[in-house]
N, C-alpha and C. Protein backbone atom coordinates (compact mmCIF):
# COMPACT_ATOMS: atom_id res chain seq x y z
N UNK A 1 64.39 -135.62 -124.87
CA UNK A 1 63.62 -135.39 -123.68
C UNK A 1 63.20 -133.91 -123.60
N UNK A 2 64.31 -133.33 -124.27
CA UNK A 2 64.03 -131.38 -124.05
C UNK A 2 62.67 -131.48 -125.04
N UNK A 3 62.83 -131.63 -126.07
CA UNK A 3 61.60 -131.79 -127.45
C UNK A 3 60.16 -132.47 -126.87
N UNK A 4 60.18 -133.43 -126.01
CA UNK A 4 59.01 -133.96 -125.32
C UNK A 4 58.57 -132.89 -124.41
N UNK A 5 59.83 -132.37 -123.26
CA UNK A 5 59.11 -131.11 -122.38
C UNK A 5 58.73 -130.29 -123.20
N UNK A 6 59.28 -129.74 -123.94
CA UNK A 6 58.61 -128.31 -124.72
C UNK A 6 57.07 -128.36 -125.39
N UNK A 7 57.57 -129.67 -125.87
CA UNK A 7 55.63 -130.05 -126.84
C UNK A 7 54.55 -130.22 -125.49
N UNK A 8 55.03 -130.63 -124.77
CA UNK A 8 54.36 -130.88 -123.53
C UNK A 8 53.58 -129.79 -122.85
N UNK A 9 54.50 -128.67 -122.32
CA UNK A 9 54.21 -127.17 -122.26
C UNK A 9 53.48 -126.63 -123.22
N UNK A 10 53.95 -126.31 -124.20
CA UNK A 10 53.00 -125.60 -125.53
C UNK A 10 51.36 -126.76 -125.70
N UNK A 11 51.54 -128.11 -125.66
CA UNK A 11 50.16 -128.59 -125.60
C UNK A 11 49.28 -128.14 -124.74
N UNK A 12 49.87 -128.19 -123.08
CA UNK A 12 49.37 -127.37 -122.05
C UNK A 12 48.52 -126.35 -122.47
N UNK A 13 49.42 -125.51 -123.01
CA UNK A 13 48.84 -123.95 -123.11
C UNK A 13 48.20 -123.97 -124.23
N UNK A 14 48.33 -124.91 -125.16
CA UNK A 14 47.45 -124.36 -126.02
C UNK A 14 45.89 -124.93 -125.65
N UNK A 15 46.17 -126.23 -124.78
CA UNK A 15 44.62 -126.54 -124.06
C UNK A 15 43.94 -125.70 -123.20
N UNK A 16 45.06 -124.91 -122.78
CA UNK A 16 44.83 -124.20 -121.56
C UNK A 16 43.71 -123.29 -122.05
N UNK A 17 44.69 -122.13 -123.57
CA UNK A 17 44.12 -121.00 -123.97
C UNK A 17 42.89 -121.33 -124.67
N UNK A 18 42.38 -122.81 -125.03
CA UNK A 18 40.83 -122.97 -126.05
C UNK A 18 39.94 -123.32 -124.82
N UNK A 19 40.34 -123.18 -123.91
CA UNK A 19 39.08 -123.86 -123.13
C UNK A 19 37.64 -122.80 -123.37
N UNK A 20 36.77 -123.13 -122.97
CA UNK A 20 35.17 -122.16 -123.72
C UNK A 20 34.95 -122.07 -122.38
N UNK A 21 35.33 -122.23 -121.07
CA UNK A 21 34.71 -121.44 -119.91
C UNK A 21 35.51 -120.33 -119.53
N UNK A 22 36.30 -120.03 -120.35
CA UNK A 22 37.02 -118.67 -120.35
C UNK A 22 36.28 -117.44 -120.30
N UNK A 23 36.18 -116.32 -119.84
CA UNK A 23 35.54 -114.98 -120.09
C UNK A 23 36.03 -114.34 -121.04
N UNK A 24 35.34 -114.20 -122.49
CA UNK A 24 35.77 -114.07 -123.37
C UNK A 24 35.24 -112.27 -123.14
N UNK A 25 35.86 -111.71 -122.36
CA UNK A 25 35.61 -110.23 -121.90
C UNK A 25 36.69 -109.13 -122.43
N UNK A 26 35.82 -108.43 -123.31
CA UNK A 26 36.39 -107.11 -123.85
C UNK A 26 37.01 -105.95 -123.00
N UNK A 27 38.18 -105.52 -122.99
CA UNK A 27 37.95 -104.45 -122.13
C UNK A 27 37.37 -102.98 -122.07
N UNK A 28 36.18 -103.19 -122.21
CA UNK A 28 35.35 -102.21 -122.23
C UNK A 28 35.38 -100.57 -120.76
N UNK A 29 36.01 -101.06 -119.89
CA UNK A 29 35.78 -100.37 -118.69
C UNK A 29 36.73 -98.40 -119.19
N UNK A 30 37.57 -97.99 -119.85
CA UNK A 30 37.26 -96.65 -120.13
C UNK A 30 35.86 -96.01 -121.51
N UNK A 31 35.51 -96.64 -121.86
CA UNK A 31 34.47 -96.06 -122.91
C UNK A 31 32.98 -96.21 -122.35
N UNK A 32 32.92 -97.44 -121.52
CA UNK A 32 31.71 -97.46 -120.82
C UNK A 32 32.07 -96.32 -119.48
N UNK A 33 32.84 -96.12 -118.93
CA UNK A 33 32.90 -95.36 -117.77
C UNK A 33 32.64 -93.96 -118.43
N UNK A 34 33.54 -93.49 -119.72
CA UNK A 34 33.23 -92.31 -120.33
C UNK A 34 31.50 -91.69 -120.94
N UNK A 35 30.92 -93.00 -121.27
CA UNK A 35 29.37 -93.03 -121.65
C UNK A 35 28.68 -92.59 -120.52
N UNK A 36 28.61 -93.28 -119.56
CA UNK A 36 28.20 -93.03 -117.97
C UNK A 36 27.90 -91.83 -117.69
N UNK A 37 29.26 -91.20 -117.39
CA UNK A 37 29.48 -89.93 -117.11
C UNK A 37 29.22 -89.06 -117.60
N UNK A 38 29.76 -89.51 -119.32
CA UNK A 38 28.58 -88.35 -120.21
C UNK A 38 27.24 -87.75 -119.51
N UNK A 39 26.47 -89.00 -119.72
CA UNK A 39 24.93 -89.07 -119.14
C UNK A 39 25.03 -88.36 -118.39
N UNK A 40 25.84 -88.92 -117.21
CA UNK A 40 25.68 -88.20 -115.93
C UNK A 40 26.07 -86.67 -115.57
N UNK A 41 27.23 -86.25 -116.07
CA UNK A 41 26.96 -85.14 -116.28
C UNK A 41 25.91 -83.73 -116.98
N UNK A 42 25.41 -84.70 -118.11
CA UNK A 42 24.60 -83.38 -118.89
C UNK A 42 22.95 -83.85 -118.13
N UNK A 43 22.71 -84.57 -117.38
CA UNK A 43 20.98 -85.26 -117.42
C UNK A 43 20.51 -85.72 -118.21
N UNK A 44 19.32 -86.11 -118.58
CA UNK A 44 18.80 -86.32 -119.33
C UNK A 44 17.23 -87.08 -119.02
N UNK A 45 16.22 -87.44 -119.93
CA UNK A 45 15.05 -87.73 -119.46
C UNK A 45 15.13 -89.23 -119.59
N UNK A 46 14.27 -89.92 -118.57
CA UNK A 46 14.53 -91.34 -118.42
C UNK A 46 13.09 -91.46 -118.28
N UNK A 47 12.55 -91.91 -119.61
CA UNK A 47 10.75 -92.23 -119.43
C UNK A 47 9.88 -90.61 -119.79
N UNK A 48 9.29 -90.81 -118.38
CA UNK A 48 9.23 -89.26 -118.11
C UNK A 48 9.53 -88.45 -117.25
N UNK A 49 10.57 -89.14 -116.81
CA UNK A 49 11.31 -87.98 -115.72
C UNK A 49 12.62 -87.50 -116.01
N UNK A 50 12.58 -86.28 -116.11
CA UNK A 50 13.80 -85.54 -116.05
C UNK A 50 14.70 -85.74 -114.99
N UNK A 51 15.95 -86.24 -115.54
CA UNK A 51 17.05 -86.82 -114.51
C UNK A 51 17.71 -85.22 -114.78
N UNK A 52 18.29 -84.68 -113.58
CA UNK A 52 19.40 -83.65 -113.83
C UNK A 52 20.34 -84.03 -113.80
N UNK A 53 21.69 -83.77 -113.87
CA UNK A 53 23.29 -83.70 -113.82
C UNK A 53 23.40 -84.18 -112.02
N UNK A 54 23.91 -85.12 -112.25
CA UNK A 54 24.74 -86.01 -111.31
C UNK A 54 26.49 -86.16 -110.78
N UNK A 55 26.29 -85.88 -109.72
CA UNK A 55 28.42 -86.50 -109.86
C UNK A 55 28.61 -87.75 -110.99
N UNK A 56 30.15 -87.55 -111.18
CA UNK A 56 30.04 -88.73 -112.04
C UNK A 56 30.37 -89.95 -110.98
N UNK A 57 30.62 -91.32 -111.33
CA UNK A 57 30.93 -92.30 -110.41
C UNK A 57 32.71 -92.28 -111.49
N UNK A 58 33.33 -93.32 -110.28
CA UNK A 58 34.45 -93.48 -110.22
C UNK A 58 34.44 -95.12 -110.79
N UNK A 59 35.71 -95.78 -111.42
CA UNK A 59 35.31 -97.33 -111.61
C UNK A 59 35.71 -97.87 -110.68
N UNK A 60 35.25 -98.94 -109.97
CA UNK A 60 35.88 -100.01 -108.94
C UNK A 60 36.00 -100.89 -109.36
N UNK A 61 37.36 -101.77 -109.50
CA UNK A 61 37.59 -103.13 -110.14
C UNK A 61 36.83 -104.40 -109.09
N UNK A 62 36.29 -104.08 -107.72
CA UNK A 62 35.51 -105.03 -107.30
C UNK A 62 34.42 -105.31 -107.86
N UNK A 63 33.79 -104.09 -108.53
CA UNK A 63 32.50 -103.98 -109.01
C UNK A 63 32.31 -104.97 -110.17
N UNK A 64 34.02 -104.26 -110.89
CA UNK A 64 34.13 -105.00 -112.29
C UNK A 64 33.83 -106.16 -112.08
N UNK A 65 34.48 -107.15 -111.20
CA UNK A 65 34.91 -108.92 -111.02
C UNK A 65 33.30 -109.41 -110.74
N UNK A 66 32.49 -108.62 -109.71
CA UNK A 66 30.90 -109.07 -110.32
C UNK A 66 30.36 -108.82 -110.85
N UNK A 67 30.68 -107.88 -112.04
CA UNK A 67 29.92 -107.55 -113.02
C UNK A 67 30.08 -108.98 -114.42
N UNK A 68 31.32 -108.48 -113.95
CA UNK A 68 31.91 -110.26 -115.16
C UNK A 68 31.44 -111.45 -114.68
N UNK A 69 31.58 -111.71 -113.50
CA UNK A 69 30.95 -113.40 -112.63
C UNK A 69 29.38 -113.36 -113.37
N UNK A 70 28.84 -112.62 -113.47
CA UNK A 70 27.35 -112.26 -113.53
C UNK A 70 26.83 -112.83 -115.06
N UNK A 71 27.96 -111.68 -115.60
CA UNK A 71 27.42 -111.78 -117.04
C UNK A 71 28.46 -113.29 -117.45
N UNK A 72 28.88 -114.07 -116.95
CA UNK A 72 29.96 -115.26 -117.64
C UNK A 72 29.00 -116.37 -117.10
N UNK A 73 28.14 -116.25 -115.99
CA UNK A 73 27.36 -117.46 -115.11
C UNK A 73 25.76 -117.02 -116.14
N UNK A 74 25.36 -115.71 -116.38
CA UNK A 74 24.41 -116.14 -117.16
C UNK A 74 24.02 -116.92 -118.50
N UNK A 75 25.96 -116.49 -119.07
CA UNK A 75 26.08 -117.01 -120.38
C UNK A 75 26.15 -118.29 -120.49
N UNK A 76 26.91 -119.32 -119.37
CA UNK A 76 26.82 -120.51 -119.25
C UNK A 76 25.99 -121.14 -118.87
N UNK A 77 24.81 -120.56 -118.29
CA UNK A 77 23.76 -120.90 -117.40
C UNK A 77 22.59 -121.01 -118.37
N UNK A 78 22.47 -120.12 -119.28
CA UNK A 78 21.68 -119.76 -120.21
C UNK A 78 20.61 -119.05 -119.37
N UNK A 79 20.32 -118.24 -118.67
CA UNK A 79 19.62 -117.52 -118.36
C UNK A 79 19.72 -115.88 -118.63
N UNK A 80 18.76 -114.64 -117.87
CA UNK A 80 19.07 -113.15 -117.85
C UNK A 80 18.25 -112.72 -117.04
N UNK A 81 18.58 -112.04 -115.89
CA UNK A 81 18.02 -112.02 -114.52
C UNK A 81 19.06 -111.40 -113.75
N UNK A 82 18.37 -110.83 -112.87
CA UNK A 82 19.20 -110.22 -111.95
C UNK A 82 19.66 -111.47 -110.83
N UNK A 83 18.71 -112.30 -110.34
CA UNK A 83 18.67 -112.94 -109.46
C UNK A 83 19.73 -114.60 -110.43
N UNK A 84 20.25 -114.72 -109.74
CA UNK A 84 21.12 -116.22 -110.32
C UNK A 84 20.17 -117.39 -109.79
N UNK A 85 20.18 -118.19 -111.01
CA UNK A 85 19.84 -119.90 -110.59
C UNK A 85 20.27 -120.22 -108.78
N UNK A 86 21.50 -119.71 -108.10
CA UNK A 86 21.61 -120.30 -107.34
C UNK A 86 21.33 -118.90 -106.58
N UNK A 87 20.75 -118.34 -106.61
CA UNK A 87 19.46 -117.21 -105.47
C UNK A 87 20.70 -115.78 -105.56
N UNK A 88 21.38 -115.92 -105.81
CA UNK A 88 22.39 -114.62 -105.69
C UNK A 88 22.08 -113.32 -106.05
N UNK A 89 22.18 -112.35 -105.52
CA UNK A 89 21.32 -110.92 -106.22
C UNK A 89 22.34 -110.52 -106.37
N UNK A 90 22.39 -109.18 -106.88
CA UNK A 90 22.94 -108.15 -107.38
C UNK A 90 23.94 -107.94 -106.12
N UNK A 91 23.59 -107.69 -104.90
CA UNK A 91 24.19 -106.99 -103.64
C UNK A 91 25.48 -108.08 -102.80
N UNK A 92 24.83 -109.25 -103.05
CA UNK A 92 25.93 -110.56 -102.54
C UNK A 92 27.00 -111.03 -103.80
N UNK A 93 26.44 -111.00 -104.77
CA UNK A 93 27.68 -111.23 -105.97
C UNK A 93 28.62 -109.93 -105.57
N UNK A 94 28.44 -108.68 -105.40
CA UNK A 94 29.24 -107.52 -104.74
C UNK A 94 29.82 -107.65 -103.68
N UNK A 95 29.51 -108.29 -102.89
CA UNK A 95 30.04 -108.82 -101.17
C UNK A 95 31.11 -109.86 -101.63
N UNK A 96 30.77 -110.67 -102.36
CA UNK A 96 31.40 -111.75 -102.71
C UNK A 96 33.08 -111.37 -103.14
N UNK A 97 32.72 -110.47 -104.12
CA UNK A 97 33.79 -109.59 -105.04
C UNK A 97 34.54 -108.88 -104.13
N UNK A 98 34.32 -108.88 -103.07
CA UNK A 98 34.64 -107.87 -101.85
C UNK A 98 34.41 -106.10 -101.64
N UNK A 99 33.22 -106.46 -102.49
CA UNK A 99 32.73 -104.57 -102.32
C UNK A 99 32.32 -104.36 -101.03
N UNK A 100 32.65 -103.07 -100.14
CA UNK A 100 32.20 -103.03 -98.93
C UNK A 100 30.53 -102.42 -98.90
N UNK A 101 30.23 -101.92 -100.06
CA UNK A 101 28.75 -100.77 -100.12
C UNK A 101 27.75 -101.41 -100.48
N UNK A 102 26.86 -100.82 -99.35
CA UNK A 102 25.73 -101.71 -98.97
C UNK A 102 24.57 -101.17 -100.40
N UNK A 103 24.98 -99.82 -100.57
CA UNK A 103 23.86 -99.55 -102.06
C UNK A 103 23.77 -100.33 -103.43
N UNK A 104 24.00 -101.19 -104.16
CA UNK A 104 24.02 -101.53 -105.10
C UNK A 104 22.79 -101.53 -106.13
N UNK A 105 23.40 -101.26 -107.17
CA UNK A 105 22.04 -100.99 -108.41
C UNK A 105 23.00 -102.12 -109.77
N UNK A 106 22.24 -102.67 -110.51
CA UNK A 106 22.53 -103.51 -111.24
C UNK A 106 21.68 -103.39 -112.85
N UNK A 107 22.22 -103.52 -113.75
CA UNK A 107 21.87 -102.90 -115.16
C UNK A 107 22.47 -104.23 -116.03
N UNK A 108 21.54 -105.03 -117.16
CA UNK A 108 22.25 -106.06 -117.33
C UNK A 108 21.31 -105.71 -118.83
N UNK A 109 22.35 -106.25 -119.97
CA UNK A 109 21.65 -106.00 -121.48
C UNK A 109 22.43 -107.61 -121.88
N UNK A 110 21.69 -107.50 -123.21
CA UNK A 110 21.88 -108.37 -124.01
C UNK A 110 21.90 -108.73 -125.72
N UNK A 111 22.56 -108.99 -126.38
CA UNK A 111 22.47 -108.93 -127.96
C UNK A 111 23.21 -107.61 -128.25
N UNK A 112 23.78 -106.79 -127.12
CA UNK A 112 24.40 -106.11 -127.87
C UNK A 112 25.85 -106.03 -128.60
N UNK A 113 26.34 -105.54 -129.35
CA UNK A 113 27.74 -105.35 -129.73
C UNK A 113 28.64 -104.50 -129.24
N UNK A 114 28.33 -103.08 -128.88
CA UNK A 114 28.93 -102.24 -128.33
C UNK A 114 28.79 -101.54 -127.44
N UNK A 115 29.41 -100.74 -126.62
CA UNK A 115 29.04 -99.76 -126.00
C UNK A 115 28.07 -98.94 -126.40
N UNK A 116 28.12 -98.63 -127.25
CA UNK A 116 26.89 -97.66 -127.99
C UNK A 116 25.58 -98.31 -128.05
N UNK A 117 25.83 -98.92 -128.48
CA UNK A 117 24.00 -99.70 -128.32
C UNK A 117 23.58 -100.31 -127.20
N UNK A 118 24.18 -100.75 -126.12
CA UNK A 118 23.43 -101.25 -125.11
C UNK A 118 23.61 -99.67 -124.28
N UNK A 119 24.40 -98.80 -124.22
CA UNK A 119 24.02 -97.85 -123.52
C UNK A 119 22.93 -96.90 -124.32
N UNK A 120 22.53 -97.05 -125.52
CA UNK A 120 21.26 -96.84 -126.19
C UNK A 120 20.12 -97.77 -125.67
N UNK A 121 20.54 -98.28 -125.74
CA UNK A 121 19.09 -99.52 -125.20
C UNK A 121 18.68 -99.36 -123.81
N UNK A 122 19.67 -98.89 -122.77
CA UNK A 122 19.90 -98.22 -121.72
C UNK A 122 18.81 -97.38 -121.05
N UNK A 123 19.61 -96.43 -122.18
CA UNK A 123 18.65 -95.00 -121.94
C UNK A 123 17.51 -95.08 -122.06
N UNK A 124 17.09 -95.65 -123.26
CA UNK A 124 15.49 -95.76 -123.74
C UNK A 124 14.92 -96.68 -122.82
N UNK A 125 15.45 -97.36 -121.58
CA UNK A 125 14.56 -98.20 -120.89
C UNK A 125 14.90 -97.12 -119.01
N UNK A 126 13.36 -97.06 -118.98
CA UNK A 126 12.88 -95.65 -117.81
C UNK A 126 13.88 -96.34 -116.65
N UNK A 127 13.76 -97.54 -116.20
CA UNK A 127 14.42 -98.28 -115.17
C UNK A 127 15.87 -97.99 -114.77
N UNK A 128 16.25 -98.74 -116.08
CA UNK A 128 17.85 -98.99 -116.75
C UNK A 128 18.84 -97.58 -116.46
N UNK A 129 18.06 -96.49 -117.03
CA UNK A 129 18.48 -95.23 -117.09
C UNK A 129 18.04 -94.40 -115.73
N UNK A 130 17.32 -94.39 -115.35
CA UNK A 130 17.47 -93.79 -113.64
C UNK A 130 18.17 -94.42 -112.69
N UNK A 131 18.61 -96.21 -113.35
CA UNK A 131 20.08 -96.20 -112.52
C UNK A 131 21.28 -95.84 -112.47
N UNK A 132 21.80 -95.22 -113.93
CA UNK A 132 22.65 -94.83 -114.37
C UNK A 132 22.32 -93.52 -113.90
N UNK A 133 21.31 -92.69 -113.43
CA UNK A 133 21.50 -91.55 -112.77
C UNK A 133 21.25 -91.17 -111.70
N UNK A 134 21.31 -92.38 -110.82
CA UNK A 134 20.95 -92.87 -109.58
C UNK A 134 22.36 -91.48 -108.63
N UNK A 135 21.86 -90.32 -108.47
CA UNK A 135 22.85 -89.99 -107.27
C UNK A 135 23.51 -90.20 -106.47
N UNK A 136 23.16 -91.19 -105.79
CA UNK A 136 23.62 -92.09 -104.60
C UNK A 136 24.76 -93.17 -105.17
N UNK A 137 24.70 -93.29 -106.46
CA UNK A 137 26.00 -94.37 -106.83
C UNK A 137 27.38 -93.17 -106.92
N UNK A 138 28.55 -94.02 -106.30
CA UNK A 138 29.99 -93.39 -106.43
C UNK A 138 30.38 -94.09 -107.44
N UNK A 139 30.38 -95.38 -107.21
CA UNK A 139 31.03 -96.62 -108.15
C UNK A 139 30.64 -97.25 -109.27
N UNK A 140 31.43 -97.38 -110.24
CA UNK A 140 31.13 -98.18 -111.21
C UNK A 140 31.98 -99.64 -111.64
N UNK A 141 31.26 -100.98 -112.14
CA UNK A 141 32.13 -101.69 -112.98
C UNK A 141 31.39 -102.47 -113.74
N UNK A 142 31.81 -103.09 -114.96
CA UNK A 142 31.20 -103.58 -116.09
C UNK A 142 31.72 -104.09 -116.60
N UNK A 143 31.12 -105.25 -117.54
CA UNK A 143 31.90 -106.09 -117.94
C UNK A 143 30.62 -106.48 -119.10
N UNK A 144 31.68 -107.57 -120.18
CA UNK A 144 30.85 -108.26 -121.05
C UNK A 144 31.26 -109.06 -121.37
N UNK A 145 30.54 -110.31 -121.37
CA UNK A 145 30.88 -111.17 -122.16
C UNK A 145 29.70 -111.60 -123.22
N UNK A 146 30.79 -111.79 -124.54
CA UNK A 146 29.79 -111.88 -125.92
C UNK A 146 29.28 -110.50 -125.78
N UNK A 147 27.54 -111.18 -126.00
CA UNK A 147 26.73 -109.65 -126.09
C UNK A 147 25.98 -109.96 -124.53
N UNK A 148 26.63 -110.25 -123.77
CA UNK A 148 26.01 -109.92 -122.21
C UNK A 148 26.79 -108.89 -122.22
N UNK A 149 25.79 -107.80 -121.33
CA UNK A 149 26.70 -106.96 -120.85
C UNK A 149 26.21 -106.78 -119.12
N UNK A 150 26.96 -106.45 -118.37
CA UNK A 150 26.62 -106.03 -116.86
C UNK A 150 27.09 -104.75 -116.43
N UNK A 151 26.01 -103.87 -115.54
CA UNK A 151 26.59 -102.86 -114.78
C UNK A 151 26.68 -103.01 -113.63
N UNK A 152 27.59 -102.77 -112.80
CA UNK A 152 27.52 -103.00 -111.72
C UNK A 152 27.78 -101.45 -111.07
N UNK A 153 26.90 -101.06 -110.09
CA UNK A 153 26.80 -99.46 -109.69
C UNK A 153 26.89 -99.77 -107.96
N UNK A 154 27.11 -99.33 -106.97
CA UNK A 154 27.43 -99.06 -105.85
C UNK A 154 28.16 -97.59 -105.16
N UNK A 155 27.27 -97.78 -103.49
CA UNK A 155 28.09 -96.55 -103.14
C UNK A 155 29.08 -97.17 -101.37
């Protein structure tokens, strides 16, 4: 009977651990926060505007939890959009997560592998990169799953 509970348990978990709606999420949140800040500290040009040196932002793990909902619902959803199939923006997936700040800015890539290249792909897009030097953001969180990646920025 002990040999039946035990296989029983371990089947559990091992069904548990293959399931594919899992967030197969890297923990990316000190190297992306360190990239950020980079930026944000030295400026830099976004298009054609010269961004100057910014505070840096701080990470918020609320930010993180919709940054991941975001990028795990597009991956299953098969979509890439700010706006979700079921109308959700950037600012209510944050409410949801329980962020209290009404500012939110949202940065979302795709196909990438690393930190390095989607915050390359980043920069080189005028939009992407004046949110990342958006003054008004304190907060940061991010997440990826696969090669989704999400920023989630708030103040």
């Amino acid at each position: 009977m002990k040999k039946i509970i035990t296989f029983s348990v371990l089947l559990c978990f091992l069904f548990y651990s293959c399931r594919k709606d899992q967030v197969p999420v890297e923990n990316v949140h000190q190297e992306m926060l360190s990239a950020v800040n980079s930026l944000r500290t030295t400026g830099c040009t976004c298009g054609t505007t010269y961004m100057p040196p910014v505070p840096v932002v701080k990470w918020n793990d609320k930010l993180e939890v919709a940054a991941a909902e975001h990028a795990k619902d597009m991956a299953v959803n098969h979509y890439f959009d700010h706006i979700a199939p079921n109308g959700s923006s950037p600012i209510q997936r944050a409410q949801e997560a329980g962020y209290i700040g009404m500012y939110i800015g949202e940065n979302i890539g795709s196909g990438y592998n690393t930190v390095q290249q989607v915050m390359d792909a980043w920069k080189k897009s005028a939009d992407h990169c004046k949110a990342m030097m958006d003054s008004l953001y304190t907060d940061l969180g991010v997440a990826r799953y696969n090669t989704l990646w999400v920023q989630e920025f708030g103040q």
